[in-house]
C-alpha atoms as a PDB file:
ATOM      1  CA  UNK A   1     111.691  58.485 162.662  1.00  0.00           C
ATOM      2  CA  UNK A   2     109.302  59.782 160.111  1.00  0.00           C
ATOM      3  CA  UNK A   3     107.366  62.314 162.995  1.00  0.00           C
ATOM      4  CA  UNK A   4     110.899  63.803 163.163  1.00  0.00           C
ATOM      5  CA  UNK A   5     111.535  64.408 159.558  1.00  0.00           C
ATOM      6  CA  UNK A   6     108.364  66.066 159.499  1.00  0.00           C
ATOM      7  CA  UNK A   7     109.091  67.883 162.222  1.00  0.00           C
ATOM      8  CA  UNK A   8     112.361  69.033 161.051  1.00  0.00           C
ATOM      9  CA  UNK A   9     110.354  69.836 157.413  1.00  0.00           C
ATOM     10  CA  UNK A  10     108.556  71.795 159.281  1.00  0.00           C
ATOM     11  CA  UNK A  11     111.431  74.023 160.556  1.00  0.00           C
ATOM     12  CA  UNK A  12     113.040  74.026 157.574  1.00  0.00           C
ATOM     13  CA  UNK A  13     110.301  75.994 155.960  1.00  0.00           C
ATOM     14  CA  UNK A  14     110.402  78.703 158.969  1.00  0.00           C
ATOM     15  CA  UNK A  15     113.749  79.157 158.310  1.00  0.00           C
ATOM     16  CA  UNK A  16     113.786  79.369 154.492  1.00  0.00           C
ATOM     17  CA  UNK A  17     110.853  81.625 154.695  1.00  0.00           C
ATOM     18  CA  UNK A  18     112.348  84.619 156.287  1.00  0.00           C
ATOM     19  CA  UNK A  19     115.130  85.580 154.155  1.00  0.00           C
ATOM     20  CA  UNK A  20     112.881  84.668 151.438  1.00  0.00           C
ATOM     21  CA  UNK A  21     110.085  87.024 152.066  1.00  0.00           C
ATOM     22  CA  UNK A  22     112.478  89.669 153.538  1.00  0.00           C
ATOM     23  CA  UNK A  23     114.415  89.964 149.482  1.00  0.00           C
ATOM     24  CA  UNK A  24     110.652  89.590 147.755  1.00  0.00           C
ATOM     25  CA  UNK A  25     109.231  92.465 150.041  1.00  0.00           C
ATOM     26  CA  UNK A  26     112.629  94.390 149.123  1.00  0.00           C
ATOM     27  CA  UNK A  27     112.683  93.776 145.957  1.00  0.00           C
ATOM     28  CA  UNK A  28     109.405  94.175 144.615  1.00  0.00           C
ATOM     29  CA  UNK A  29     107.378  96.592 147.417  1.00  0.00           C
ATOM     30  CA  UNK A  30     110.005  99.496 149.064  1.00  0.00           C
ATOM     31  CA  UNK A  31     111.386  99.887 145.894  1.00  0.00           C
ATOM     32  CA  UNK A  32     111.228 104.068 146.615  1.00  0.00           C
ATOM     33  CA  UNK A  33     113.003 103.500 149.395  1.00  0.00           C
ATOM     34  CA  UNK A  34     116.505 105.873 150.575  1.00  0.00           C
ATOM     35  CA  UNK A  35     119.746 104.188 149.966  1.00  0.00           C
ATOM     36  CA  UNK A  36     123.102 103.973 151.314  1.00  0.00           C
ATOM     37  CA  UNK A  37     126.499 103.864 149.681  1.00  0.00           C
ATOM     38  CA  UNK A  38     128.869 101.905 151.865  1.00  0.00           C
ATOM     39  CA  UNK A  39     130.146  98.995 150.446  1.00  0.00           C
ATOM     40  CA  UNK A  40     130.833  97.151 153.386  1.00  0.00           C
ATOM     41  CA  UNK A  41     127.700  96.194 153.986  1.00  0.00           C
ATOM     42  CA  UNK A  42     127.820  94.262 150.606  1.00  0.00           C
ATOM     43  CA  UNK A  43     131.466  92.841 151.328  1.00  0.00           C
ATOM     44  CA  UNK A  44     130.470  91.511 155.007  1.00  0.00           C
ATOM     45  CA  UNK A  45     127.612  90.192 153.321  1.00  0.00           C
ATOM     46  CA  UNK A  46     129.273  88.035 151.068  1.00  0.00           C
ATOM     47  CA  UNK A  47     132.504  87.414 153.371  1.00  0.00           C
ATOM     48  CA  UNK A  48     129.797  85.982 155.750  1.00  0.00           C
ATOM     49  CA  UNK A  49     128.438  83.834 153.084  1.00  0.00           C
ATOM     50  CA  UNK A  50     131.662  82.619 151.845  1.00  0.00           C
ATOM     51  CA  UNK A  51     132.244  81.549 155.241  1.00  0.00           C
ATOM     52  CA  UNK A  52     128.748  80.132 155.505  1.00  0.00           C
ATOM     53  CA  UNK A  53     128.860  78.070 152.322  1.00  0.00           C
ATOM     54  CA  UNK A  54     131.927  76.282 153.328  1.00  0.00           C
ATOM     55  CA  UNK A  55     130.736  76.305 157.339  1.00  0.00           C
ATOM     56  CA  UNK A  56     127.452  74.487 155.690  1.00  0.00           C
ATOM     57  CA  UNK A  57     130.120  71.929 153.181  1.00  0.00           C
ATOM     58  CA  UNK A  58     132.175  70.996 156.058  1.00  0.00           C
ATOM     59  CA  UNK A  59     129.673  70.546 158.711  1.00  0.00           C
ATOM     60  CA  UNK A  60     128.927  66.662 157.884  1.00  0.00           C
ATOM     61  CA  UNK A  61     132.695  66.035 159.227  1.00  0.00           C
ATOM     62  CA  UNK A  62     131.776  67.196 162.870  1.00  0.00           C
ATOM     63  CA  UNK A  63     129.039  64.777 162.792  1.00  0.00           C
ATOM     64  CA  UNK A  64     130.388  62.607 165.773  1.00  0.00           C
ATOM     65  CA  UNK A  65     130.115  65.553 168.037  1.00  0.00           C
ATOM     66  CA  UNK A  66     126.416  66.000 167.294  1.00  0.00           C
ATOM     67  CA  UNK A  67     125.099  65.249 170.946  1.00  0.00           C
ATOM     68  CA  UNK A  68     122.125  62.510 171.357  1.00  0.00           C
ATOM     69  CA  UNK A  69     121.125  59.435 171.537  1.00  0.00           C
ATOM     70  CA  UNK A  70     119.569  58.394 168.066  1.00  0.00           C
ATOM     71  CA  UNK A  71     120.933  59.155 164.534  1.00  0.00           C
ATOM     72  CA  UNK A  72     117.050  61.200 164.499  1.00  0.00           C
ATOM     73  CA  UNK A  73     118.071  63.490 167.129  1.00  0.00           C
ATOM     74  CA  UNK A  74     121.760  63.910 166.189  1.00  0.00           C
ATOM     75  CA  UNK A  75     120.207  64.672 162.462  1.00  0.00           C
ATOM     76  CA  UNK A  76     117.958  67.201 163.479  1.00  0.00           C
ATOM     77  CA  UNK A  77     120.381  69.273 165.429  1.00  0.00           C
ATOM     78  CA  UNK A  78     122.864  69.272 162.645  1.00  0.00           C
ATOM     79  CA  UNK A  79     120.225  70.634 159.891  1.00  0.00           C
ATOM     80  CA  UNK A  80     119.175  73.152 162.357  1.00  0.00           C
ATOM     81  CA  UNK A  81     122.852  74.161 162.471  1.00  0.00           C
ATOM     82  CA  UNK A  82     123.419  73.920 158.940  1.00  0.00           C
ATOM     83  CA  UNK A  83     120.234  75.942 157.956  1.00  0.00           C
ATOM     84  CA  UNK A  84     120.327  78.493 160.825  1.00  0.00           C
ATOM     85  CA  UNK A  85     124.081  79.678 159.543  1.00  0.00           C
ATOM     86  CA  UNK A  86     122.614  79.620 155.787  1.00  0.00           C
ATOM     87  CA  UNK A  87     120.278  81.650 157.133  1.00  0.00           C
ATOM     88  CA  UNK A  88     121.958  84.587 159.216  1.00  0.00           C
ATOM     89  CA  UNK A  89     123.879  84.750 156.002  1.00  0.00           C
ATOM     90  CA  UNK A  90     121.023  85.363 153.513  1.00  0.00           C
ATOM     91  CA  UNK A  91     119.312  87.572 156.199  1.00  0.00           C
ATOM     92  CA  UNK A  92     122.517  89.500 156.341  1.00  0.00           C
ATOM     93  CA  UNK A  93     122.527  89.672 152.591  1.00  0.00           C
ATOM     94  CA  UNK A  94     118.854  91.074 152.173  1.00  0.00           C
ATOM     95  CA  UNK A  95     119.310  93.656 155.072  1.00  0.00           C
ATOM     96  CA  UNK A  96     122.716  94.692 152.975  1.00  0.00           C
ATOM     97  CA  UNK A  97     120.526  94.941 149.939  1.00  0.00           C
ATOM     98  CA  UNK A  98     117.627  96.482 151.631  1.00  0.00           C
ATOM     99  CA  UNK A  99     120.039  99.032 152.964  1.00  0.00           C
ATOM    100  CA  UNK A 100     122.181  99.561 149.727  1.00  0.00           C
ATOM    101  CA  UNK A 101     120.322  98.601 146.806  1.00  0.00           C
ATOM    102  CA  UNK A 102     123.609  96.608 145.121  1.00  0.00           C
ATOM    103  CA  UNK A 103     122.336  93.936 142.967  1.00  0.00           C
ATOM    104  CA  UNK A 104     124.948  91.431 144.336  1.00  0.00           C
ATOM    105  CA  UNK A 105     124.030  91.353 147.925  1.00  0.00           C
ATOM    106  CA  UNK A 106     120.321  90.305 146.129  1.00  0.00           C
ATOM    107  CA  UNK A 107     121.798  87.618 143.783  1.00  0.00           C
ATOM    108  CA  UNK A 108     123.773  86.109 147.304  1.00  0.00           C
ATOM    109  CA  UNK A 109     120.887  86.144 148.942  1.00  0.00           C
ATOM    110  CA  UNK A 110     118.748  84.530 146.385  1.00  0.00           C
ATOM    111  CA  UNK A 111     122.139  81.706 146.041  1.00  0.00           C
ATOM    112  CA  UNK A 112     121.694  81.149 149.597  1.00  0.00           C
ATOM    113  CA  UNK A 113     118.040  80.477 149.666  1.00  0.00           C
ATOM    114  CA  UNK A 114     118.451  78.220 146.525  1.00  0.00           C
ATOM    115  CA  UNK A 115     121.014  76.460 148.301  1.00  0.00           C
ATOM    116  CA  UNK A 116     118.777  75.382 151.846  1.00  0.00           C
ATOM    117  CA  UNK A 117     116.458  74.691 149.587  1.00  0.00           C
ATOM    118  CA  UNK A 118     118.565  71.916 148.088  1.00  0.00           C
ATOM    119  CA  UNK A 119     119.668  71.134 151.559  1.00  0.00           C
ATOM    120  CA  UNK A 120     115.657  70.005 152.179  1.00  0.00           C
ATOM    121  CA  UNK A 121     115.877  67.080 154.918  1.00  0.00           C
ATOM    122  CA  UNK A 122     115.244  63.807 154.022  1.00  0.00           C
ATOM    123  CA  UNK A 123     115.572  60.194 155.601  1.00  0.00           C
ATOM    124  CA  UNK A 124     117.819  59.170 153.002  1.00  0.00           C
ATOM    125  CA  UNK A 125     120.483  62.076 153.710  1.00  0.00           C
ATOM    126  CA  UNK A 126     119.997  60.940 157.819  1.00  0.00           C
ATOM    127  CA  UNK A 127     120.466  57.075 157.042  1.00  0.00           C
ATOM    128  CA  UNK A 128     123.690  58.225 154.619  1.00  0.00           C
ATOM    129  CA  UNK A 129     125.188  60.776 157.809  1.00  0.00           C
ATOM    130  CA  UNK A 130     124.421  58.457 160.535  1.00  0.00           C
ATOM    131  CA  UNK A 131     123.111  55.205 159.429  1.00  0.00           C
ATOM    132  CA  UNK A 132     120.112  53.416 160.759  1.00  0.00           C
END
């Protein structure tokens, strides 16, 4: 049980670090970069992240349809699921802000991040979702 946590640590940190490097680079290196003005980049971005967030809430209630044979598999594919769709959302957030420049697509992106970071796997949140 423990070799899969680690494993799944493991994969959590892949997938936190790309939308997190992608807003640092944009934010602090192509800063002369040419901008765009369409605002639907920023409104998909945070229509997708709106839909995300609550995707990533209601997730745990699906739990019984999580295919495998041990609550350590079943847990693993539902974080991947739950951080891959936090993902796409930040990444779509940072490419919106690379492209535009709007502070809010940066500050959802950033929210996201924060927020797999809180969702960091543990053994305690796997024993609470699918016992023993």
């Amino acid at each position: 049980m423990q070799q899969q946590i680690f494993v799944l640590r493991i994969i959590f940190l892949g997938l936190i670090t790309g939308p997190a490097l992608f807003l640092a680079v944009t934010q602090f290196i192509l800063i002369d970069r040419a901008l765009v003005e369409f605002m639907e980049f920023v409104i998909a971005g945070a229509v997708v992240s709106i839909a995300a967030i609550a995707f990533s809430f209601l997730l745990p209630n699906f739990k019984d349809k999580f295919g495998g044979t041990n609550s350590g598999s079943r847990y693993t594919t539902y974080k991947i699921i739950q951080l891959a769709v936090l993902e796409g959302a930040a990444l779509l957030n940072a490419v919106a802000f690379y492209l535009t420049g709007h502070p809010q697509s940066l500050t959802i992106g950033i929210c996201l991040v924060l927020l797999m970071a809180i969702r960091f796997p543990s053994e305690a949140e796997m024993n609470k979702l699918f016992g023993q």
